[in-house]
PDB file of N, CA and C in Angstrom:
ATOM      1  N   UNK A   1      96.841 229.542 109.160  1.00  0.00           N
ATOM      2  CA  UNK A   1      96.658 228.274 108.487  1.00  0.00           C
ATOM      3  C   UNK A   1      97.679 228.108 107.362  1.00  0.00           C
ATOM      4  N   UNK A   2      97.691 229.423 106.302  1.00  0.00           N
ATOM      5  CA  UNK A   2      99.415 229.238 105.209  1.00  0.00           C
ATOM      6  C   UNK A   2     100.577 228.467 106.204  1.00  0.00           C
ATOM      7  N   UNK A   3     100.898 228.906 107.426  1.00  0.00           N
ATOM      8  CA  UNK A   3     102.209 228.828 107.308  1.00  0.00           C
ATOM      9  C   UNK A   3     102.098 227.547 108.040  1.00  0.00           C
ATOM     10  N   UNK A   4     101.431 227.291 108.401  1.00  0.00           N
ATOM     11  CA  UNK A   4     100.854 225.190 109.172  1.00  0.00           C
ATOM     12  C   UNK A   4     101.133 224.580 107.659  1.00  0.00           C
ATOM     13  N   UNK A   5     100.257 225.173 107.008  1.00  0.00           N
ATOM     14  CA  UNK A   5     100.250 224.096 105.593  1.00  0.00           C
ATOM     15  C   UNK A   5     101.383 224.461 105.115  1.00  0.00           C
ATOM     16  N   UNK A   6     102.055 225.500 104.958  1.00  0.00           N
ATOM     17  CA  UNK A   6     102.938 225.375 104.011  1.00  0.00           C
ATOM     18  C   UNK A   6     104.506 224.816 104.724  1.00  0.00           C
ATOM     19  N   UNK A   7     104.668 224.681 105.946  1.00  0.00           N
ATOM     20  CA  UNK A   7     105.742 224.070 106.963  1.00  0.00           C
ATOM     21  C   UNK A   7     105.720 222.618 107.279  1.00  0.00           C
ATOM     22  N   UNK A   8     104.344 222.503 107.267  1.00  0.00           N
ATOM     23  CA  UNK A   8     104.080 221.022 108.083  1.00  0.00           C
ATOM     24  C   UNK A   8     103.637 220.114 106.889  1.00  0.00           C
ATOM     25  N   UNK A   9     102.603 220.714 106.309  1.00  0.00           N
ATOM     26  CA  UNK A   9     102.001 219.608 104.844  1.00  0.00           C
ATOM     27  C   UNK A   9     102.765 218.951 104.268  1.00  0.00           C
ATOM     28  N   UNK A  10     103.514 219.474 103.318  1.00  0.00           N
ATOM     29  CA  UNK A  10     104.762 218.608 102.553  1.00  0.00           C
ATOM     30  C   UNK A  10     105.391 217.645 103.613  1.00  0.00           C
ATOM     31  N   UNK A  11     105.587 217.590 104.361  1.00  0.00           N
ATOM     32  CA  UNK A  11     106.446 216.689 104.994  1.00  0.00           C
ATOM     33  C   UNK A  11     105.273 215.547 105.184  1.00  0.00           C
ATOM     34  N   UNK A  12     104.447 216.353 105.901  1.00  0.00           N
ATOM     35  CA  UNK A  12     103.381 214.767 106.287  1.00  0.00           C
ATOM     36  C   UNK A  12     103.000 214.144 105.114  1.00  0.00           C
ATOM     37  N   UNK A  13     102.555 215.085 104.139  1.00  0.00           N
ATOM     38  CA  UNK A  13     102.274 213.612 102.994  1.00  0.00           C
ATOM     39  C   UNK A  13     103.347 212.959 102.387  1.00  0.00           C
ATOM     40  N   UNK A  14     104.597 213.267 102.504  1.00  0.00           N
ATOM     41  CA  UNK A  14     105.991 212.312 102.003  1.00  0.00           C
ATOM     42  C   UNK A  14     105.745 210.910 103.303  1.00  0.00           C
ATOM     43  N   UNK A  15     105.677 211.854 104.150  1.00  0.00           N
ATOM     44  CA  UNK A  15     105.862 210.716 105.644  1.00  0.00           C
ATOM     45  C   UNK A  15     104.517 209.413 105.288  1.00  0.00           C
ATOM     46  N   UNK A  16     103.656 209.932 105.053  1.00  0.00           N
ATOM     47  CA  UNK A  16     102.507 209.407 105.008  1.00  0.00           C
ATOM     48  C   UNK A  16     103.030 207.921 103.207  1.00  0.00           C
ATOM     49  N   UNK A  17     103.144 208.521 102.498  1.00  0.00           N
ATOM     50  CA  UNK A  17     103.545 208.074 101.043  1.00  0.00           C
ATOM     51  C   UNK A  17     104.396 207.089 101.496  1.00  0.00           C
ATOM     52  N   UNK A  18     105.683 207.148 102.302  1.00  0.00           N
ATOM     53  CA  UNK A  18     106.820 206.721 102.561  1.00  0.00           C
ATOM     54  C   UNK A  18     106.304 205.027 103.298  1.00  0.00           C
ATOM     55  N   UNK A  19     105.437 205.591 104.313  1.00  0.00           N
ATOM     56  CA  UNK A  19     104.950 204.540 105.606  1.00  0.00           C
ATOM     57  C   UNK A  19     104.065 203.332 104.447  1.00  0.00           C
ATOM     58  N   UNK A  20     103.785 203.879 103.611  1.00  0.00           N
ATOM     59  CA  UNK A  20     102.782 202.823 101.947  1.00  0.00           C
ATOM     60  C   UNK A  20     103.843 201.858 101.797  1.00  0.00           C
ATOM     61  N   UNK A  21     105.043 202.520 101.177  1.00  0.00           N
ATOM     62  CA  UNK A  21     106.127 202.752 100.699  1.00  0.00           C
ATOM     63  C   UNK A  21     105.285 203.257  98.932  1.00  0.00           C
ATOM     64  N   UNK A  22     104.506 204.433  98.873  1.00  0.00           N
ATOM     65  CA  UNK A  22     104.320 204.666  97.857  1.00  0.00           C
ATOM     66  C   UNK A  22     105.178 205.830  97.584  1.00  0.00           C
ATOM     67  N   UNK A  23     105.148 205.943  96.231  1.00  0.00           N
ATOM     68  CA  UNK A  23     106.140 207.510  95.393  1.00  0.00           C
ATOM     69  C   UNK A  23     104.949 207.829  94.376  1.00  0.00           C
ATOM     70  N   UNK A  24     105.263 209.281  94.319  1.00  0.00           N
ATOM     71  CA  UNK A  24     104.568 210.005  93.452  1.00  0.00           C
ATOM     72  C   UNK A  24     103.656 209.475  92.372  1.00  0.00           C
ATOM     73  N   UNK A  25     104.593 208.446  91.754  1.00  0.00           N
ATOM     74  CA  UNK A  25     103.728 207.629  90.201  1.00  0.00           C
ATOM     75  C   UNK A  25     103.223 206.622  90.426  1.00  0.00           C
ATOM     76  N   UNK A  26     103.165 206.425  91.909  1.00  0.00           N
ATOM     77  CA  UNK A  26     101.811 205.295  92.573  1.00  0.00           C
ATOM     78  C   UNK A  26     100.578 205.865  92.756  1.00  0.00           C
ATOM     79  N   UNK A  27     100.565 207.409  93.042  1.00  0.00           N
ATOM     80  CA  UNK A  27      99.079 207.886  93.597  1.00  0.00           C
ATOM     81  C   UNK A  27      98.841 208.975  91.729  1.00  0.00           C
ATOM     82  N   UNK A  28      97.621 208.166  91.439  1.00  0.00           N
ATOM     83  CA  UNK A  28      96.730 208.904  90.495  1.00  0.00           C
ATOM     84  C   UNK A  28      96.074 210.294  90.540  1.00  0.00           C
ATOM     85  N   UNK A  29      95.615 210.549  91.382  1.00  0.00           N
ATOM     86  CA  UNK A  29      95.180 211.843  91.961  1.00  0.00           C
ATOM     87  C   UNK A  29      95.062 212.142  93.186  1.00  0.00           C
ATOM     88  N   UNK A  30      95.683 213.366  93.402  1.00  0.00           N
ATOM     89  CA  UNK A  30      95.405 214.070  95.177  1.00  0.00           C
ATOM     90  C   UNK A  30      94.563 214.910  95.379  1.00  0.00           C
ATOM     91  N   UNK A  31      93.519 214.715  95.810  1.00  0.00           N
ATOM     92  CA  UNK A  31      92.635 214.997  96.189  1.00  0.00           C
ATOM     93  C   UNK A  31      92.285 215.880  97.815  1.00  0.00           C
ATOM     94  N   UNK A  32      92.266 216.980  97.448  1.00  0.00           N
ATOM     95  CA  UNK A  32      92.799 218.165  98.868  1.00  0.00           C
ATOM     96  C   UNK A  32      91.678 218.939  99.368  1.00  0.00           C
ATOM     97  N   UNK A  33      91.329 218.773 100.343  1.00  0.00           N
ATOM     98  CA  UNK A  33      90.105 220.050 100.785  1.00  0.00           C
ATOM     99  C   UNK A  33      90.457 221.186  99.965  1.00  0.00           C
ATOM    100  N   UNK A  34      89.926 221.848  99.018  1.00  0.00           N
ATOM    101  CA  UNK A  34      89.907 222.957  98.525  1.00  0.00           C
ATOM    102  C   UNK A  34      89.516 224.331  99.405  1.00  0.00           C
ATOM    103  N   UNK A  35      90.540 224.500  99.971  1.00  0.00           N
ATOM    104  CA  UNK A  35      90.548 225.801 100.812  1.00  0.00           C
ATOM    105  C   UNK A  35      90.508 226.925 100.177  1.00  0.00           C
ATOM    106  N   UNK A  36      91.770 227.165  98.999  1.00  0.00           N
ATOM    107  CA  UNK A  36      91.714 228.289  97.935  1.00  0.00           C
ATOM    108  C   UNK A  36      93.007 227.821  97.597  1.00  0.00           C
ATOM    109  N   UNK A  37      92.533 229.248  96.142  1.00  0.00           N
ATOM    110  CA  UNK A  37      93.765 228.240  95.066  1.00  0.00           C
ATOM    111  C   UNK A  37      94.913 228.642  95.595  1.00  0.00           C
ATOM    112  N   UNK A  38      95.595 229.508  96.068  1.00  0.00           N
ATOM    113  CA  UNK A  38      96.562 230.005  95.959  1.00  0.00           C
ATOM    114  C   UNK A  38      97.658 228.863  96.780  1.00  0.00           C
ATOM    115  N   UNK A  39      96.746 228.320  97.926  1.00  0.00           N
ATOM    116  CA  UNK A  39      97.429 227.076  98.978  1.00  0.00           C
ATOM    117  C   UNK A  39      97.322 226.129  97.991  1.00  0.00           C
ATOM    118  N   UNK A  40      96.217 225.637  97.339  1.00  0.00           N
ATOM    119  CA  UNK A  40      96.800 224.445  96.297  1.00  0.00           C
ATOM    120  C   UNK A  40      97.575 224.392  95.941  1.00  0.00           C
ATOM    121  N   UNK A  41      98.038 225.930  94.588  1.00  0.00           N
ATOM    122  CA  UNK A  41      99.144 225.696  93.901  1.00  0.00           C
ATOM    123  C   UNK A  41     100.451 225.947  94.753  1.00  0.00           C
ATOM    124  N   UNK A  42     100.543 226.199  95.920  1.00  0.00           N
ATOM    125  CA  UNK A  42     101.843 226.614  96.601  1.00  0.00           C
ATOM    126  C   UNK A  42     102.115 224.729  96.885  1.00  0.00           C
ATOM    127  N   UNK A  43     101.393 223.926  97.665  1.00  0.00           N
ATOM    128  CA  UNK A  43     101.808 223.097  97.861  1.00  0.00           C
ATOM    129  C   UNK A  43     102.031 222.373  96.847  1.00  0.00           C
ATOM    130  N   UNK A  44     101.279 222.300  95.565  1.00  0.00           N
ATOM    131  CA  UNK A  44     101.449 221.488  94.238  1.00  0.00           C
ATOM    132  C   UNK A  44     102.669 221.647  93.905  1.00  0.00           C
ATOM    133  N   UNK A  45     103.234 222.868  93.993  1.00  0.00           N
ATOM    134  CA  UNK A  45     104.461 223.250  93.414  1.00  0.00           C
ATOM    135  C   UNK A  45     105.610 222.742  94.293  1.00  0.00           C
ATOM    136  N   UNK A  46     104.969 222.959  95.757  1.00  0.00           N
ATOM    137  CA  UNK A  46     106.344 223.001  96.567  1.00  0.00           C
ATOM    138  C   UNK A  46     106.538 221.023  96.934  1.00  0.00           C
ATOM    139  N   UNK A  47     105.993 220.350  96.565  1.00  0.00           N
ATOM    140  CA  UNK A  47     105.839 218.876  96.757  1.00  0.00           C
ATOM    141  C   UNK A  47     105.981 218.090  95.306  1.00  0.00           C
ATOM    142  N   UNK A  48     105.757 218.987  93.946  1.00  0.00           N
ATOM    143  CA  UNK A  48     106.353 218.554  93.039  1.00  0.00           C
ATOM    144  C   UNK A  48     105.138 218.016  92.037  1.00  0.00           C
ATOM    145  N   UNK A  49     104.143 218.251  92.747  1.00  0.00           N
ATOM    146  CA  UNK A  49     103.084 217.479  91.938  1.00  0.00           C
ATOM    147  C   UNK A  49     102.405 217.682  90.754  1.00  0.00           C
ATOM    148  N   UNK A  50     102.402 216.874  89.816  1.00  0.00           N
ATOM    149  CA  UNK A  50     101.781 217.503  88.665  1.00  0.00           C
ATOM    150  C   UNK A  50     100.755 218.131  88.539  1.00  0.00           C
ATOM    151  N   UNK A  51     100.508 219.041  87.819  1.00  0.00           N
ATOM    152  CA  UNK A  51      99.188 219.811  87.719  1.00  0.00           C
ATOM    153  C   UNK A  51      98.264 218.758  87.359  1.00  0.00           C
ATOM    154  N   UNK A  52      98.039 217.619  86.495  1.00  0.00           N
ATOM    155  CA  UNK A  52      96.731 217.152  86.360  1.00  0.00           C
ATOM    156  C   UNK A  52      96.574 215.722  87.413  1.00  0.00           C
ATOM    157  N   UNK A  53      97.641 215.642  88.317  1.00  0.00           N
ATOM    158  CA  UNK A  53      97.105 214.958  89.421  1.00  0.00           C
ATOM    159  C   UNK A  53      96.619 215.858  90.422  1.00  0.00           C
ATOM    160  N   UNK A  54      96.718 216.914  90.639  1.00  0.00           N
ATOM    161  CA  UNK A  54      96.129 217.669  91.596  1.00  0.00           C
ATOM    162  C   UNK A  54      94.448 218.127  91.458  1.00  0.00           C
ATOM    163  N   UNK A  55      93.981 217.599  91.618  1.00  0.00           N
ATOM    164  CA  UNK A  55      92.225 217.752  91.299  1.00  0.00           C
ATOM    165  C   UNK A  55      91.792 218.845  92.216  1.00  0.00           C
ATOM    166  N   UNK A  56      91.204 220.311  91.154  1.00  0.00           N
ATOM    167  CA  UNK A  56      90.725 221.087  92.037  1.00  0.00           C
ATOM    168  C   UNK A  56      89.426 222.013  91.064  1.00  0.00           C
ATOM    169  N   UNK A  57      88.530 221.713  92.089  1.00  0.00           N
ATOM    170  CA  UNK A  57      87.167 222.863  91.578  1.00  0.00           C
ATOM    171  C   UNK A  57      86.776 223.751  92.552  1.00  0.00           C
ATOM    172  N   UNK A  58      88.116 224.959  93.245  1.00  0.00           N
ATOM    173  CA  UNK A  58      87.837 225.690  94.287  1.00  0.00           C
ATOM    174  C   UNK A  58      86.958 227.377  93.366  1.00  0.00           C
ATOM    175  N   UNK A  59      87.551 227.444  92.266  1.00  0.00           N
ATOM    176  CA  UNK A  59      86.961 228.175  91.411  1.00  0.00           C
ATOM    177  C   UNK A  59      85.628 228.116  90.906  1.00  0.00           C
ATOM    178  N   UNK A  60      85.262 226.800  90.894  1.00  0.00           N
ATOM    179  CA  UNK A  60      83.461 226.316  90.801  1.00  0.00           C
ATOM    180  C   UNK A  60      82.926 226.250  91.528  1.00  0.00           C
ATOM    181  N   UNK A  61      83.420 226.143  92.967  1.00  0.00           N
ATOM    182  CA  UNK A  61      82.195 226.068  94.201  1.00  0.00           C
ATOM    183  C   UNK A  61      82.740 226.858  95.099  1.00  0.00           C
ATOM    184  N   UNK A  62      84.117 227.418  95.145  1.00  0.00           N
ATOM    185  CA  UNK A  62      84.578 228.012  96.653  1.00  0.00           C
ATOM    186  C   UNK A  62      84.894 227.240  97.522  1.00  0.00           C
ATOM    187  N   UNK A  63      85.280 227.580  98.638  1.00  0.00           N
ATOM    188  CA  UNK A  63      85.781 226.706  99.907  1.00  0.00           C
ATOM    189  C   UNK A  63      84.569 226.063 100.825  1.00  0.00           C
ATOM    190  N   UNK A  64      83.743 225.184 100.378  1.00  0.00           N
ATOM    191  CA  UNK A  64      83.094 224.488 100.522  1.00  0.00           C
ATOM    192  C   UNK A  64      82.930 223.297 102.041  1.00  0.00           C
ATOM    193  N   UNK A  65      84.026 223.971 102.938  1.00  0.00           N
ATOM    194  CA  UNK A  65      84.534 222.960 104.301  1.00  0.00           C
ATOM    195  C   UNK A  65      84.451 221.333 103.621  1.00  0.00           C
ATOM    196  N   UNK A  66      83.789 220.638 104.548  1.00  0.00           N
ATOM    197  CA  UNK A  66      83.801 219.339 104.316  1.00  0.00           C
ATOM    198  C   UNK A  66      83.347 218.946 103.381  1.00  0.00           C
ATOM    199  N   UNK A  67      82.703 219.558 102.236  1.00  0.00           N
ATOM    200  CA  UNK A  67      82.141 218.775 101.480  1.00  0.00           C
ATOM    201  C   UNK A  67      82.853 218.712 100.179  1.00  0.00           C
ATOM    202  N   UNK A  68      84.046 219.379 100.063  1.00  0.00           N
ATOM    203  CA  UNK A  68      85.195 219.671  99.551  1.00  0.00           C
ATOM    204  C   UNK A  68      85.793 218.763  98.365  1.00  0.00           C
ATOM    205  N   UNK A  69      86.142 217.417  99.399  1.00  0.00           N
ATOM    206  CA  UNK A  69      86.367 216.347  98.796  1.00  0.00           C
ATOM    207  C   UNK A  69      85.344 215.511  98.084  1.00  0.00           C
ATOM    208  N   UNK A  70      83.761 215.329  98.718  1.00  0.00           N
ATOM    209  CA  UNK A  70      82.501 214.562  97.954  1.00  0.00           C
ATOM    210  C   UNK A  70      82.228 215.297  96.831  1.00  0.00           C
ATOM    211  N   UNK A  71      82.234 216.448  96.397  1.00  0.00           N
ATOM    212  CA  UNK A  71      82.443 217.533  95.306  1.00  0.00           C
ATOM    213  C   UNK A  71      83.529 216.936  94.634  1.00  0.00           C
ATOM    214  N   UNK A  72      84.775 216.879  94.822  1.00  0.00           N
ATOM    215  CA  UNK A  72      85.616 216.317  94.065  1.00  0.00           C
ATOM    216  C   UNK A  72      85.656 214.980  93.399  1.00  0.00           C
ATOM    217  N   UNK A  73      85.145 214.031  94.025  1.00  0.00           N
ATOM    218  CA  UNK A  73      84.644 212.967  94.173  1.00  0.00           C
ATOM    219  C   UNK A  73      83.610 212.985  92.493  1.00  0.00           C
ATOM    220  N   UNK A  74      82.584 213.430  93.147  1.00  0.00           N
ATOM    221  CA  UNK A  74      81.475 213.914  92.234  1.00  0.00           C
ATOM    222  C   UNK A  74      81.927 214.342  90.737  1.00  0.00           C
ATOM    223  N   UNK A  75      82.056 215.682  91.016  1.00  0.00           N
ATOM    224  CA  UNK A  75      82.894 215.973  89.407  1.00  0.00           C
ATOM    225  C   UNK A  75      84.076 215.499  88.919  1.00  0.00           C
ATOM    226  N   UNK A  76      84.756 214.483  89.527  1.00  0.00           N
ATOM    227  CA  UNK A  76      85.551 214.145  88.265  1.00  0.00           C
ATOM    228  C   UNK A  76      85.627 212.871  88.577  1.00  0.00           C
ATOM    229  N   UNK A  77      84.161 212.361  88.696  1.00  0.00           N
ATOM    230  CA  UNK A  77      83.801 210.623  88.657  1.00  0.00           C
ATOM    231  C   UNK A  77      84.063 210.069  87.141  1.00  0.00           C
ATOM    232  N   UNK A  78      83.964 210.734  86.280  1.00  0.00           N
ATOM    233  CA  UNK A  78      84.307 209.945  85.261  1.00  0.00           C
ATOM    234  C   UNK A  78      85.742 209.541  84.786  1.00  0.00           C
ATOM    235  N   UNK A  79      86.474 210.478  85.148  1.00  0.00           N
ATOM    236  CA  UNK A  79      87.525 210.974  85.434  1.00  0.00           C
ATOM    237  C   UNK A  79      88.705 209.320  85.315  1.00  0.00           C
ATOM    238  N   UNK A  80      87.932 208.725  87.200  1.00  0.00           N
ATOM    239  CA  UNK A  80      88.106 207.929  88.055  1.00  0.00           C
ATOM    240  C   UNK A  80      87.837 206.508  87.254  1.00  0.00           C
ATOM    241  N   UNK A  81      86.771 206.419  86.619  1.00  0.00           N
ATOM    242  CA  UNK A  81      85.920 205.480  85.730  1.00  0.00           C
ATOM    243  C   UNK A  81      87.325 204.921  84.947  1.00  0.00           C
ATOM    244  N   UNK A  82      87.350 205.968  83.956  1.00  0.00           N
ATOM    245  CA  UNK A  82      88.590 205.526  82.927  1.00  0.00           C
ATOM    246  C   UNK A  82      89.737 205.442  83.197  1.00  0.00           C
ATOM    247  N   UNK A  83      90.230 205.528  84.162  1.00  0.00           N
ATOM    248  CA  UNK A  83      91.398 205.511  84.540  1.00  0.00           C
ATOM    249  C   UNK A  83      92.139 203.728  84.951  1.00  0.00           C
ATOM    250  N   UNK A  84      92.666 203.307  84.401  1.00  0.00           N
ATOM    251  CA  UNK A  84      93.005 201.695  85.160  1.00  0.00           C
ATOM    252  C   UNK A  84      93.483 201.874  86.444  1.00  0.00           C
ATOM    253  N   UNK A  85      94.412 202.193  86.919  1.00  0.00           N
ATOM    254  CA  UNK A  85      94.502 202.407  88.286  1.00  0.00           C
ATOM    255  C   UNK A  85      93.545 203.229  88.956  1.00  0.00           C
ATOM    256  N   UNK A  86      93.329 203.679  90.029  1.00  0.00           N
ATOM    257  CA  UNK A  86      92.643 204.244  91.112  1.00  0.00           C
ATOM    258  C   UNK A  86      93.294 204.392  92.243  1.00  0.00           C
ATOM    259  N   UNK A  87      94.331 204.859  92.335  1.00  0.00           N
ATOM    260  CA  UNK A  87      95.066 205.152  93.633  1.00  0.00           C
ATOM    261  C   UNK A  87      95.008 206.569  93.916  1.00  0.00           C
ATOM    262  N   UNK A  88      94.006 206.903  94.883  1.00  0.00           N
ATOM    263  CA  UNK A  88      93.653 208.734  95.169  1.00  0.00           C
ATOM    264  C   UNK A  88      94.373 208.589  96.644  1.00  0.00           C
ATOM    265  N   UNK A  89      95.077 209.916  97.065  1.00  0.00           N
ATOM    266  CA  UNK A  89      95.383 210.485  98.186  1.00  0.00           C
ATOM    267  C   UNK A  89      94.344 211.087  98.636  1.00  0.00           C
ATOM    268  N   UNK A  90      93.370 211.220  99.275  1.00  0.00           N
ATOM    269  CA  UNK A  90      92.636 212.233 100.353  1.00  0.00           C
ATOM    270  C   UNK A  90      93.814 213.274 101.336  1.00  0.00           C
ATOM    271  N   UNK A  91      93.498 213.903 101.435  1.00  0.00           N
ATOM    272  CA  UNK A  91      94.248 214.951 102.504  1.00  0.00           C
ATOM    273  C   UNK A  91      93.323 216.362 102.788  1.00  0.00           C
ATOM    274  N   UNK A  92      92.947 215.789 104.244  1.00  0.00           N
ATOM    275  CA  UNK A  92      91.473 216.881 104.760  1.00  0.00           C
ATOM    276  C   UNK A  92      92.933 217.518 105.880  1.00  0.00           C
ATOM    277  N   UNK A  93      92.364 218.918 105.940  1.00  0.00           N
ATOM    278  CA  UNK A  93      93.153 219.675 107.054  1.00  0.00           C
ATOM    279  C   UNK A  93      92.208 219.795 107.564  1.00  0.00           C
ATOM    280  N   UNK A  94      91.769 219.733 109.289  1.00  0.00           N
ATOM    281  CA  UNK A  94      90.905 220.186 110.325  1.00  0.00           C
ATOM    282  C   UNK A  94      90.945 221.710 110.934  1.00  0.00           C
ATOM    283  N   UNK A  95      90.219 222.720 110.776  1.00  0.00           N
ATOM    284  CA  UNK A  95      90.807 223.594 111.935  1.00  0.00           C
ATOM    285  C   UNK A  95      91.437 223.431 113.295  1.00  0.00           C
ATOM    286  N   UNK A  96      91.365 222.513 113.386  1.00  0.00           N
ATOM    287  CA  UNK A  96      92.434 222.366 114.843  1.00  0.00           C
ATOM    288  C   UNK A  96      93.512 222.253 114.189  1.00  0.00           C
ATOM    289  N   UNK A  97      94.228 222.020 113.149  1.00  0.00           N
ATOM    290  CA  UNK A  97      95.476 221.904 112.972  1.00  0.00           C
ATOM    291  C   UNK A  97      96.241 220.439 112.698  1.00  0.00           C
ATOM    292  N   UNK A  98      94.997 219.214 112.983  1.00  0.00           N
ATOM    293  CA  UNK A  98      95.344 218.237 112.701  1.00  0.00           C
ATOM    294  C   UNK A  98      95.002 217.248 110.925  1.00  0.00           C
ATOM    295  N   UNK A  99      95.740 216.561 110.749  1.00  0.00           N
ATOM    296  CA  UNK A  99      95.311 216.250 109.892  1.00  0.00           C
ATOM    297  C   UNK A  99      94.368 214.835 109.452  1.00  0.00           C
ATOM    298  N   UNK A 100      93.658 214.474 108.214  1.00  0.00           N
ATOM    299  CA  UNK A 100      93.094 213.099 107.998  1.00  0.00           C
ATOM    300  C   UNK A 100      94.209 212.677 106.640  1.00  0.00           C
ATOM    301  N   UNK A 101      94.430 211.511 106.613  1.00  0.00           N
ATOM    302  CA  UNK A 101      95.362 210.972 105.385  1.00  0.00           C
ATOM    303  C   UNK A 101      94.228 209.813 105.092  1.00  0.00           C
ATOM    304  N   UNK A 102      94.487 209.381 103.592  1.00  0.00           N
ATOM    305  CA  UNK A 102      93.711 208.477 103.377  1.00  0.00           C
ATOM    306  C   UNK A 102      94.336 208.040 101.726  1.00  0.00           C
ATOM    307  N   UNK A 103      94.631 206.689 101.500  1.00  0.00           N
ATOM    308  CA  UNK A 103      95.310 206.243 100.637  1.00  0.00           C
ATOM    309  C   UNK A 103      94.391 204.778  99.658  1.00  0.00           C
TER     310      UNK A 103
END
């Protein structure tokens, strides 16, 4: 699963951003199945993304499968509240290898 995400990911969410025509300082927070940290911060880093757009509580609940993102959702609803924009990326990886995008 590292080397899927770490080969294939970055590209699909540029591809994905691109097809919006959004860039980086259009999306407020990305919001990622929390698999574990170590894949967060590899892709955070390797895609450029700031640490406080990257929303992660894999350290508070663990790898949680699907419920990953409604957890994220959840704890940092207030977050979302104050914020004037609201433009979140979703990005669920499937074990099959495919992905969900959501903008």
């Amino acid at each position: 699963m590292f080397n899927f995400t770490a080969k294939v990911v970055p590209d699909l969410l540029s591809e994905v951003l691109n097809r919006q025509g959004w860039h980086d300082d259009d999306v407020d927070f990305y919001l990622m199945h929390q698999e574990n940290r170590f894949m967060l911060d590899f892709l955070r880093n390797k895609i450029g993304i700031k640490s406080e757009k990257m929303l992660m509580n894999i350290e508070r609940f663990g790898n949680t499968s699907s419920a990953s993102i409604p957890l994220l959702l959840s704890e940092f609803g207030d977050l979302f509240i104050l914020k004037q924009r609201k433009n979140f990326y979703y990005v669920v990886l499937v074990l099959d290898f495919h992905e969900e995008h959501l903008l």
